[in-house]
C-alpha atoms as a PDB file:
ATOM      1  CA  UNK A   1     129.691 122.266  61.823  1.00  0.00           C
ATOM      2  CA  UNK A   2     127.668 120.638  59.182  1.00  0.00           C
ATOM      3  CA  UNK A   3     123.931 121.158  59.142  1.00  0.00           C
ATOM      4  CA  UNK A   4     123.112 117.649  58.915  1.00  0.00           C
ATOM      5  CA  UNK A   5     125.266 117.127  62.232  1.00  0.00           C
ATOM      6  CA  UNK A   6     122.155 118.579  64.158  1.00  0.00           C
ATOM      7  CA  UNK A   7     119.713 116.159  62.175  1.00  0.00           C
ATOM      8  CA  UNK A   8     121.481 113.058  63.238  1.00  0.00           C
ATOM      9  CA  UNK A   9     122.311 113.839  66.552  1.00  0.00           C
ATOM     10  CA  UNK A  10     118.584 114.564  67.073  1.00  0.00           C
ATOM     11  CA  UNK A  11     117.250 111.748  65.548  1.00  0.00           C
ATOM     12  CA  UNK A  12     120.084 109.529  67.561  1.00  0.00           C
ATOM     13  CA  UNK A  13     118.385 111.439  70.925  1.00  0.00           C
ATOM     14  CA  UNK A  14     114.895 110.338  69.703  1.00  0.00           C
ATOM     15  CA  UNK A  15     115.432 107.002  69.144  1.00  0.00           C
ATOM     16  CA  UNK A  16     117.825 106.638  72.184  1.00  0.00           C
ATOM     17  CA  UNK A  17     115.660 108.632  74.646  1.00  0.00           C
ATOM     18  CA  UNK A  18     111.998 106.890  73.273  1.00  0.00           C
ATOM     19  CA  UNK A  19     113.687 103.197  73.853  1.00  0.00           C
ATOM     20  CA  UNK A  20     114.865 104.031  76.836  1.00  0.00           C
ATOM     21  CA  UNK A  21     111.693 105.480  78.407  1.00  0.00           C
ATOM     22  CA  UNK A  22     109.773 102.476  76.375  1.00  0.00           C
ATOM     23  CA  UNK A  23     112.135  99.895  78.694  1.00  0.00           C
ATOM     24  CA  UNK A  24     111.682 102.014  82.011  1.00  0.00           C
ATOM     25  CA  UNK A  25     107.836 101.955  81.573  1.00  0.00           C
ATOM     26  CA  UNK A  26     107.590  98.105  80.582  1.00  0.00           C
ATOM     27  CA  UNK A  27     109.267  97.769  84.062  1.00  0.00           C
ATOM     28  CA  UNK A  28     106.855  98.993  86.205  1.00  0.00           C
ATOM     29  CA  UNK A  29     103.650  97.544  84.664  1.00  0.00           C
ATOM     30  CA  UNK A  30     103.043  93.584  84.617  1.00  0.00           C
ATOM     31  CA  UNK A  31     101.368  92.470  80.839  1.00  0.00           C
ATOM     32  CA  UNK A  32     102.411  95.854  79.064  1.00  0.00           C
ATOM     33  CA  UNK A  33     101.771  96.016  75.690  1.00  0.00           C
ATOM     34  CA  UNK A  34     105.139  96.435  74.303  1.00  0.00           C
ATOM     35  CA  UNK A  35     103.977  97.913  70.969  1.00  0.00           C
ATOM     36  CA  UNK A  36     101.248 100.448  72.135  1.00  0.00           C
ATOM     37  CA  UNK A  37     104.708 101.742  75.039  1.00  0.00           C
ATOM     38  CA  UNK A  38     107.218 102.010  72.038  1.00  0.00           C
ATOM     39  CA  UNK A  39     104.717 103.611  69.561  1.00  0.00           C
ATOM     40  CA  UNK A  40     103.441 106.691  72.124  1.00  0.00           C
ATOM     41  CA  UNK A  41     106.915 106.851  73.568  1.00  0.00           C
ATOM     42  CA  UNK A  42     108.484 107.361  70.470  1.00  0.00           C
ATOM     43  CA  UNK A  43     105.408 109.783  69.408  1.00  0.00           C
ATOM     44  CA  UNK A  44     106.070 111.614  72.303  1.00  0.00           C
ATOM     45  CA  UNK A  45     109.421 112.030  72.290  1.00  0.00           C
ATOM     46  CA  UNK A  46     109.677 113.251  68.653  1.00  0.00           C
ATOM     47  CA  UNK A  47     107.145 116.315  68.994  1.00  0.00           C
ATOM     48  CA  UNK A  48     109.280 116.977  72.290  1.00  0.00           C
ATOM     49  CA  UNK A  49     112.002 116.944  70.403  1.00  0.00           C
ATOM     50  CA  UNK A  50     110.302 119.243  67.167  1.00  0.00           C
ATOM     51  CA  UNK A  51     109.271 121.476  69.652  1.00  0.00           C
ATOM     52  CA  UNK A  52     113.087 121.910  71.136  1.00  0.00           C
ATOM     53  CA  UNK A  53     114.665 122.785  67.927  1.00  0.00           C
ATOM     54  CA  UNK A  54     111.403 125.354  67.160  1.00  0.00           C
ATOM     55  CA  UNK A  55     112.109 126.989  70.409  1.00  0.00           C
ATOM     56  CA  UNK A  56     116.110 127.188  70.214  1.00  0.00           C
ATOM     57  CA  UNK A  57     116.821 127.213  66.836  1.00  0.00           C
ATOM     58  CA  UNK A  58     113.694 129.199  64.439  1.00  0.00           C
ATOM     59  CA  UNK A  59     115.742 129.154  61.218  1.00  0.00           C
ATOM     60  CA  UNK A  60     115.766 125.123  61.496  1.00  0.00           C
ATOM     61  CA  UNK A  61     112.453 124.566  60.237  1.00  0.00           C
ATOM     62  CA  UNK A  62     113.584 121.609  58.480  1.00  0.00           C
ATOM     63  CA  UNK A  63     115.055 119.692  60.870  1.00  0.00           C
ATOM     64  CA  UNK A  64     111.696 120.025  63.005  1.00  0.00           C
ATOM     65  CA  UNK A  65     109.406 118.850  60.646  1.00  0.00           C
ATOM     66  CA  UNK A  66     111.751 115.949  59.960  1.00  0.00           C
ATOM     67  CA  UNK A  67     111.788 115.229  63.739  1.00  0.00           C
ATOM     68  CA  UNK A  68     107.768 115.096  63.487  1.00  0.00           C
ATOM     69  CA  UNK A  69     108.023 112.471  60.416  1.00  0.00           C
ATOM     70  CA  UNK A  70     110.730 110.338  62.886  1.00  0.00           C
ATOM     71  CA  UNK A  71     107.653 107.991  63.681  1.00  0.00           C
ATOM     72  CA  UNK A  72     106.250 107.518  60.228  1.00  0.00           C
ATOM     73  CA  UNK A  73     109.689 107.049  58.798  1.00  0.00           C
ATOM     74  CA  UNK A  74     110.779 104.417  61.089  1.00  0.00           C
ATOM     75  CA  UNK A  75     107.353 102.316  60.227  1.00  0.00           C
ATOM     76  CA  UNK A  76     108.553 102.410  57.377  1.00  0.00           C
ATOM     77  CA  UNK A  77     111.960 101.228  58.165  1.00  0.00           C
ATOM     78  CA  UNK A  78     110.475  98.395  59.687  1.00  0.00           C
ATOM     79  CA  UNK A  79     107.497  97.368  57.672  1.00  0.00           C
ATOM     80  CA  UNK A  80     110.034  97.399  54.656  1.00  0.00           C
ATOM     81  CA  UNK A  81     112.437  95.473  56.251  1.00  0.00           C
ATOM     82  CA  UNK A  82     109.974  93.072  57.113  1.00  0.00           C
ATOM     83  CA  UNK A  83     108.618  93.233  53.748  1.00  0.00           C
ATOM     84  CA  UNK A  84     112.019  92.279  52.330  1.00  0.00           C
ATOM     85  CA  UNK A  85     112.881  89.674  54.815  1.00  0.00           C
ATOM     86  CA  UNK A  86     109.665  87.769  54.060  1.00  0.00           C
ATOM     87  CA  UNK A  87     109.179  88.234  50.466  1.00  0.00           C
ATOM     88  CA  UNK A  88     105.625  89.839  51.501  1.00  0.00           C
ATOM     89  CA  UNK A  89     104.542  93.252  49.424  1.00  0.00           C
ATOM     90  CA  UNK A  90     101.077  92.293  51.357  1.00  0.00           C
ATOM     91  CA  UNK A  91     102.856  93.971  54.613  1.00  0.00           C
ATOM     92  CA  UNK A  92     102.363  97.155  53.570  1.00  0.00           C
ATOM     93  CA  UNK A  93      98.114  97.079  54.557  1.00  0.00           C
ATOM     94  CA  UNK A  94      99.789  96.202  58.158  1.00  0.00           C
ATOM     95  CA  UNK A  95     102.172  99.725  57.708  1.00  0.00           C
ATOM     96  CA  UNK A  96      99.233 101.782  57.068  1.00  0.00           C
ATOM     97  CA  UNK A  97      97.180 100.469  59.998  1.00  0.00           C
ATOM     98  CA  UNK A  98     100.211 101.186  62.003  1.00  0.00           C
ATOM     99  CA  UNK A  99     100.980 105.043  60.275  1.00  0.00           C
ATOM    100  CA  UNK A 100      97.183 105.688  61.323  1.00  0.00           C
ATOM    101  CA  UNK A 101      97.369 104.617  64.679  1.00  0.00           C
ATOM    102  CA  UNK A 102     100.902 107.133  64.604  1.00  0.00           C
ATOM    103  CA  UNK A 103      99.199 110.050  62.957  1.00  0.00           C
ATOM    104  CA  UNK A 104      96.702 110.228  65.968  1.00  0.00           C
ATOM    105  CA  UNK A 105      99.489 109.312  68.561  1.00  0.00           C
ATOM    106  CA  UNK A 106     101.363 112.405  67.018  1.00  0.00           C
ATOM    107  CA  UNK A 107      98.336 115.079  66.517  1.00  0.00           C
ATOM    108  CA  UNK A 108      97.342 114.118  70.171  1.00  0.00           C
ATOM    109  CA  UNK A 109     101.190 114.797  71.780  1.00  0.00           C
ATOM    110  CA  UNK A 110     101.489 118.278  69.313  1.00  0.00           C
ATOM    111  CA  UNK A 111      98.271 119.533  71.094  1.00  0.00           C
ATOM    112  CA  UNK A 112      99.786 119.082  74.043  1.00  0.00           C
ATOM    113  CA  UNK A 113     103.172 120.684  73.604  1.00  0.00           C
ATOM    114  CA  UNK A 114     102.613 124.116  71.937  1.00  0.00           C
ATOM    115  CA  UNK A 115     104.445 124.575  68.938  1.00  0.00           C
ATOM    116  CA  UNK A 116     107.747 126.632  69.042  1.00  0.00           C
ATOM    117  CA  UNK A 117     107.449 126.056  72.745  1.00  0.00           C
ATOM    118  CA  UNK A 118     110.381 124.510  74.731  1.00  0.00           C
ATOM    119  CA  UNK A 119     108.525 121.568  76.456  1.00  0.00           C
ATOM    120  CA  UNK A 120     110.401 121.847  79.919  1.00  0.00           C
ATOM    121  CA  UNK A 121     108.809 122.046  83.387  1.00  0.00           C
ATOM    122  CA  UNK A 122     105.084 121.716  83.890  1.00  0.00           C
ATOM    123  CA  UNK A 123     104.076 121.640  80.025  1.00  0.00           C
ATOM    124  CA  UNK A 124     106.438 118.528  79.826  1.00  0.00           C
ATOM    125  CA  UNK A 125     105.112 117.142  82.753  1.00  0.00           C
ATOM    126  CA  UNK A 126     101.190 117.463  82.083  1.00  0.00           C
ATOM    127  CA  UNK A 127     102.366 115.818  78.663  1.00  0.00           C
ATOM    128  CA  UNK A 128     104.248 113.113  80.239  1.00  0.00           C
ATOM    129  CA  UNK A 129     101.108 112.432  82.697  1.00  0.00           C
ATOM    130  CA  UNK A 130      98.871 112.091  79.919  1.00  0.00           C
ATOM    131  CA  UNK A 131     101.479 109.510  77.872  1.00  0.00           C
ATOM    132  CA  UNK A 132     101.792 107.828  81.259  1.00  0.00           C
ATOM    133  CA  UNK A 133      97.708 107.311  81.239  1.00  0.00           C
ATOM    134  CA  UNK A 134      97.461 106.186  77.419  1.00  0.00           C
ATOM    135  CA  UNK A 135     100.877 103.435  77.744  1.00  0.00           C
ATOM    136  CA  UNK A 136      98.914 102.018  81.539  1.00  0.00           C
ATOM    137  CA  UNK A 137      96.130  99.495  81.336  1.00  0.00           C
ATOM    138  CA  UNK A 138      93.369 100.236  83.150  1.00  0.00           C
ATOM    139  CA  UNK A 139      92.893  99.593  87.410  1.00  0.00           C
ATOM    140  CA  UNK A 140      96.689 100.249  88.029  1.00  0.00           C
ATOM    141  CA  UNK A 141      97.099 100.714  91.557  1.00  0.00           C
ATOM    142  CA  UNK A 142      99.550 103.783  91.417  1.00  0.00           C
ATOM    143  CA  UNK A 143      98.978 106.752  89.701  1.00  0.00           C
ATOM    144  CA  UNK A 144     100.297 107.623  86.695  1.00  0.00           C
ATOM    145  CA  UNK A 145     102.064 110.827  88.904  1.00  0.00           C
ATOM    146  CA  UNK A 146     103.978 108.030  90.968  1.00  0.00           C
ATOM    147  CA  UNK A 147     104.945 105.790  87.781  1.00  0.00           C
ATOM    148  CA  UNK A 148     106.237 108.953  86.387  1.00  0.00           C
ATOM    149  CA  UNK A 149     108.479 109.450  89.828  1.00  0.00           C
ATOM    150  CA  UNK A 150     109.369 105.720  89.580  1.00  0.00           C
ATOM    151  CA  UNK A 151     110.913 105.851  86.506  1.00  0.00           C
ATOM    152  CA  UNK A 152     112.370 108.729  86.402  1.00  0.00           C
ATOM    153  CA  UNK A 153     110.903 109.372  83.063  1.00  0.00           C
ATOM    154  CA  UNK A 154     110.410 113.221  83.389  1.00  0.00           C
ATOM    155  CA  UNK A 155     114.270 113.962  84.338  1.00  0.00           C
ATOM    156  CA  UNK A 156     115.083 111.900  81.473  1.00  0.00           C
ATOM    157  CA  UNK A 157     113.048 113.696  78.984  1.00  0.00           C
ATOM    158  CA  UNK A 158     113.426 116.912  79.904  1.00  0.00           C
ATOM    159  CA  UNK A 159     117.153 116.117  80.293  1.00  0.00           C
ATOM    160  CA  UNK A 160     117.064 114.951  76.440  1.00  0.00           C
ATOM    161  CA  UNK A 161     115.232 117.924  75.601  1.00  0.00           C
ATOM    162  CA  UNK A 162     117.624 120.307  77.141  1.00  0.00           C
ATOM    163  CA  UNK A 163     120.477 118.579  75.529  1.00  0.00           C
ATOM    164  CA  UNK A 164     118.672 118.674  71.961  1.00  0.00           C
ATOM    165  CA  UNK A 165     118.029 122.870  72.370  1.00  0.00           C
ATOM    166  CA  UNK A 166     121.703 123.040  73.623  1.00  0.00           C
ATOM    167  CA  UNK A 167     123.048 121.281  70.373  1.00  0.00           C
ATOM    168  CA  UNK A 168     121.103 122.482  67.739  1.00  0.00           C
ATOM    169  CA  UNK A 169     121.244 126.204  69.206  1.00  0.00           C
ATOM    170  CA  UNK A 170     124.829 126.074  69.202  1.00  0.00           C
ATOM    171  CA  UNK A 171     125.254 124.328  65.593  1.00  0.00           C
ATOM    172  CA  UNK A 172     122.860 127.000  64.291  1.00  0.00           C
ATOM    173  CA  UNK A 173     125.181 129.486  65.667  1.00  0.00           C
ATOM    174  CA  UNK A 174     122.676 131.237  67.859  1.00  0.00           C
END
């Protein structure tokens, strides 16, 4: 199997998994704010996804730190594109407001899921609660516990994460 195999299928996951639990949490909560959902979803789910390959594959260094870049990267997928589209270098202020708001998204979720670490069970969990808090607005009526049950958004992560450590232990031949 090719080593760069493992890097797309991960970074496939991450985008797959983050838009899906971006969509599941926009359904639950009138007025969301689509952009602050998708940018701590997709946060989240790439230092869950870092911390998978740490845990099942050590030699693949690489393709964890890439994971944790997944968020800048993809700014910058988008602010260029937009850049392009509208003839407008001045975009690029609006990409560096956005990669600071993502640096402190990221530091915060890497706290929270120890490096090397395989974020299953009740360290995903306490992570998920907290990205459940920051993606609410304030004086929900249910808990960020039952919008977590709701959606299903635990099983789905944790399922992801599995599935990454699964992949990238058995393309690293461990």
């Amino acid at each position: 199997m090719s080593r760069i195999q493992p890097a797309i299928f991960s970074t496939l996951g991450v985008f797959s998994i983050a838009q899906e639990l971006s969509g599941l949490v926009a359904s639950v909560m009138d007025a969301a704010d689509a952009e602050l959902i998708a940018e701590e979803s997709l946060c989240l789910v790439s230092v869950a996804t870092a911390r998978a390959v740490e845990a099942s594959a050590p030699t693949e260094r690489d393709l964890a730190e890439s994971l944790l870049v997944t968020p800048f990267l993809y700014r910058d997928y988008l602010v260029g594109s937009t850049m392009i589209d509208a003839d407008d270098s001045g975009q690029a202020q609006n990409g560096s407001v956005v990669g600071e708001r993502l640096e402190k998204k990221a530091a915060f979720y890497a706290v929270h899921l120890p490096a090397a670490t395989l974020p299953i069970g009740q360290i995903l969990y306490n992570a998920m609660l907290l990205w459940m808090g920051r993606v609410s607005r304030p004086g929900m009526k249910t808990s960020p516990h039952e919008r977590l049950v709701e959606t299903d958004s635990l099983r789905k992560l944790e399922s992801h994460v599995r599935l990454i450590a699964a992949y990238v232990r058995h393309a690293s031949g461990g």
